[in-house]
Structure formats: C-alpha cells, structure tokens
Protein backbone atom coordinates (compact mmCIF):
# COMPACT_ATOMS: atom_id res chain seq x y z
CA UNK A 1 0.00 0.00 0.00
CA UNK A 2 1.47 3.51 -1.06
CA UNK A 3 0.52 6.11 1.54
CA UNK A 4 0.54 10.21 0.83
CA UNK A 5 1.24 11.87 4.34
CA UNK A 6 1.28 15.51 4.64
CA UNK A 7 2.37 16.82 7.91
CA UNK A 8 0.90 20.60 8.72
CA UNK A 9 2.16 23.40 10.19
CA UNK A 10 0.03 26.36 10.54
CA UNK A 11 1.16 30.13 9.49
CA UNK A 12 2.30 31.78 12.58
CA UNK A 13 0.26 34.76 11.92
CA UNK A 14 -3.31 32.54 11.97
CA UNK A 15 -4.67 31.88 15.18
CA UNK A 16 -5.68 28.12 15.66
CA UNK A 17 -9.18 28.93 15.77
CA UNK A 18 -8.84 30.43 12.14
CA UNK A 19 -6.88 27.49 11.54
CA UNK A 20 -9.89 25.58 11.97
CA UNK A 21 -11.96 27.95 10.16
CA UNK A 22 -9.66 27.27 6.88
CA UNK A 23 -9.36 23.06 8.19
CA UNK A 24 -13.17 22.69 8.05
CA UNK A 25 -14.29 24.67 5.77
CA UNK A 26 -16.59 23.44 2.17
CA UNK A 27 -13.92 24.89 -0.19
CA UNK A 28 -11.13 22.48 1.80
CA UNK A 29 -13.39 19.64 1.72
CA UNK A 30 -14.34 20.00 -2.14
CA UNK A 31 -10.37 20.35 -2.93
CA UNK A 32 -9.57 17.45 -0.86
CA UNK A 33 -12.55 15.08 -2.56
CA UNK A 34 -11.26 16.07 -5.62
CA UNK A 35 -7.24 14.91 -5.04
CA UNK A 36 -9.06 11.31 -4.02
CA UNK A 37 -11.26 11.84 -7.25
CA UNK A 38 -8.74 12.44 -10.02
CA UNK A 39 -6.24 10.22 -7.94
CA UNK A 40 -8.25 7.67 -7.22
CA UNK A 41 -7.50 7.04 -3.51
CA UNK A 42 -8.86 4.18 -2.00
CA UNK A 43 -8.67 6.15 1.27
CA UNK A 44 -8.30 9.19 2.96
CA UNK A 45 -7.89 11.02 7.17
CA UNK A 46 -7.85 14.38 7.99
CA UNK A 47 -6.95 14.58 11.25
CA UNK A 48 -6.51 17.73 13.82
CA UNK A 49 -4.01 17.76 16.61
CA UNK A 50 -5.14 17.25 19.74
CA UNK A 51 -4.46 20.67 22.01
CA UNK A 52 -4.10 18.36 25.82
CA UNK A 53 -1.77 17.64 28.43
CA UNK A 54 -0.62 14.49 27.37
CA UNK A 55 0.94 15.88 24.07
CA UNK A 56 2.64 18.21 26.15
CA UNK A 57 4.43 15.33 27.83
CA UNK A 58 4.84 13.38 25.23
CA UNK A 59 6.85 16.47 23.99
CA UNK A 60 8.78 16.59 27.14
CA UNK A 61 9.10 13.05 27.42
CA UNK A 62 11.16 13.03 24.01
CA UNK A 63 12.83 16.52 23.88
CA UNK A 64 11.14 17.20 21.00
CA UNK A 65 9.27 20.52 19.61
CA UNK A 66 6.19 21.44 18.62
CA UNK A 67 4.06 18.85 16.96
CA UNK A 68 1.72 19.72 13.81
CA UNK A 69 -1.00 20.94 13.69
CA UNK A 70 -2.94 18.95 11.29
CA UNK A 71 -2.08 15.69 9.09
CA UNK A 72 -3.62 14.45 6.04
CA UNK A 73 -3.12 11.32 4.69
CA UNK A 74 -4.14 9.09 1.41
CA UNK A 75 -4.10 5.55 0.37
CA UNK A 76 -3.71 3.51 -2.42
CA UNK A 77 -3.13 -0.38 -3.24
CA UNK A 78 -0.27 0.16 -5.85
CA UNK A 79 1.48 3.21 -6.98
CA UNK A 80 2.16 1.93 -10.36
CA UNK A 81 -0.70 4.22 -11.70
CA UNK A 82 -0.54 6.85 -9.11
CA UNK A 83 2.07 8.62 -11.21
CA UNK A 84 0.84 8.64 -14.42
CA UNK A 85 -2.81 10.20 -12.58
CA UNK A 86 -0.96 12.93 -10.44
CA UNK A 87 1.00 14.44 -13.58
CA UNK A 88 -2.50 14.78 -15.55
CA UNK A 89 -3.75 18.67 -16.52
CA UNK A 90 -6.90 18.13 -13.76
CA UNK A 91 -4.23 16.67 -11.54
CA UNK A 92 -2.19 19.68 -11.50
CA UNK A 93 -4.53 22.28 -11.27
CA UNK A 94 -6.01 21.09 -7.96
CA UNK A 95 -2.54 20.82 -6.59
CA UNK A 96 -2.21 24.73 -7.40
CA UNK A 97 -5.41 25.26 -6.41
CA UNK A 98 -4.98 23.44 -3.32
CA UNK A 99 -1.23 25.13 -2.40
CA UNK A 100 -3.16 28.69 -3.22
CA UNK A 101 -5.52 27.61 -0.71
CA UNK A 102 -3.50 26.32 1.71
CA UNK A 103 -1.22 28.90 1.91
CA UNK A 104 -4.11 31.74 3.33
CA UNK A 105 -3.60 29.30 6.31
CA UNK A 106 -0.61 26.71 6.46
CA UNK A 107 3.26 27.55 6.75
CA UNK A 108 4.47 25.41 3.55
CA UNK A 109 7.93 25.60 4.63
CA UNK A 110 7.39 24.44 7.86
CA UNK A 111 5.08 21.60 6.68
CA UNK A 112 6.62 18.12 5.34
CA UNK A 113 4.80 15.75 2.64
CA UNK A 114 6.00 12.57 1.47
CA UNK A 115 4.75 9.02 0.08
CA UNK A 116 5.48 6.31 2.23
CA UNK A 117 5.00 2.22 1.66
CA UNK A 118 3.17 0.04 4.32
CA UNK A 119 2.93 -3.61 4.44
C-alpha cells in the first residue's frame, strides 16, 4: 500500500481557531474530494491535533518541539498508476489550487509531505 502523508504546520500569523476555520471549511473539503477523485485514492484522514496535556508530555518526554498541527493522509493499493494520474492537466490544477488555498492558512515551509509504503 502507497501512503501520501502531509504533515501541517500552521502560518504563525493565523490563530488556531482560524486554523480551523480554513481546516473545516466546504472549499477544503471540495479540494480534498477532488485529489481522491482524479487520484483515485482508495482512502483518505484528515486529522486535527489534539491541544491536551498528554501531548505536552509526550513532547517533554522526548525533547522534542512542537508537533503539527494537522495531518492528512491518502491511500492507495499500488502506486504503479498513481504517477501517471498525479501528472494529468486536472491533476495539477487542484494541486495549485490546493497550495493557493492552503497557503491563506498553512506555513508550507514548515510543513513536510512525502509518500510512504506500508505492508
């Protein structure tokens, strides 16, 4: 399985309430439903961190920073098509359309996106 993982840091500037404004909005949403629909993802998280103690310790715990803010993730069974999808015309304009919307509320420097393989 061939996993898409993008790890989120938000803009310094945006509060994390407006973060969450941006994270749940329609327009995110649509953009995201339309990466798994052009990419044909089998599946797909959003996921939000967790403000709480315990990540606090955790972070203390390992002598770590900060952790992000936000991760989302996609699936698919082989990545021998995956490719040949992303690099289509729809393909790339909902990743610009996607980074011009993400970058009203996400620091893209900051955030880290890579494919990883599970077995």
């Amino acid at each position: 399985m061939i996993r898409f993982i993008n790890c989120i840091k938000k803009r310094d500037d945006i509060s994390i309430e407006d973060f969450r404004i941006y994270w749940h909005s329609q327009e995110f949403e649509n953009l995201l439903q339309r990466v798994i629909d052009i990419t044909k993802a089998n599946h797909f998280a959003k996921n939000l961190t967790l403000d709480v103690d315990a990540n606090v310790m955790i972070q203390e715990d390992r002598g770590g920073g900060e952790p992000f803010d936000g991760i989302i993730e996609y699936w698919w069974d082989k990545g021998s098509e995956l490719m040949n999808l992303y690099n289509t015309d729809e393909a790339k304009q909902v990743r610009q359309q996607m980074i011009e919307y993400q970058r009203q509320f996400i620091d893209l420097a900051a955030s880290s996106a890579f494919f990883t393989e599970s077995q």
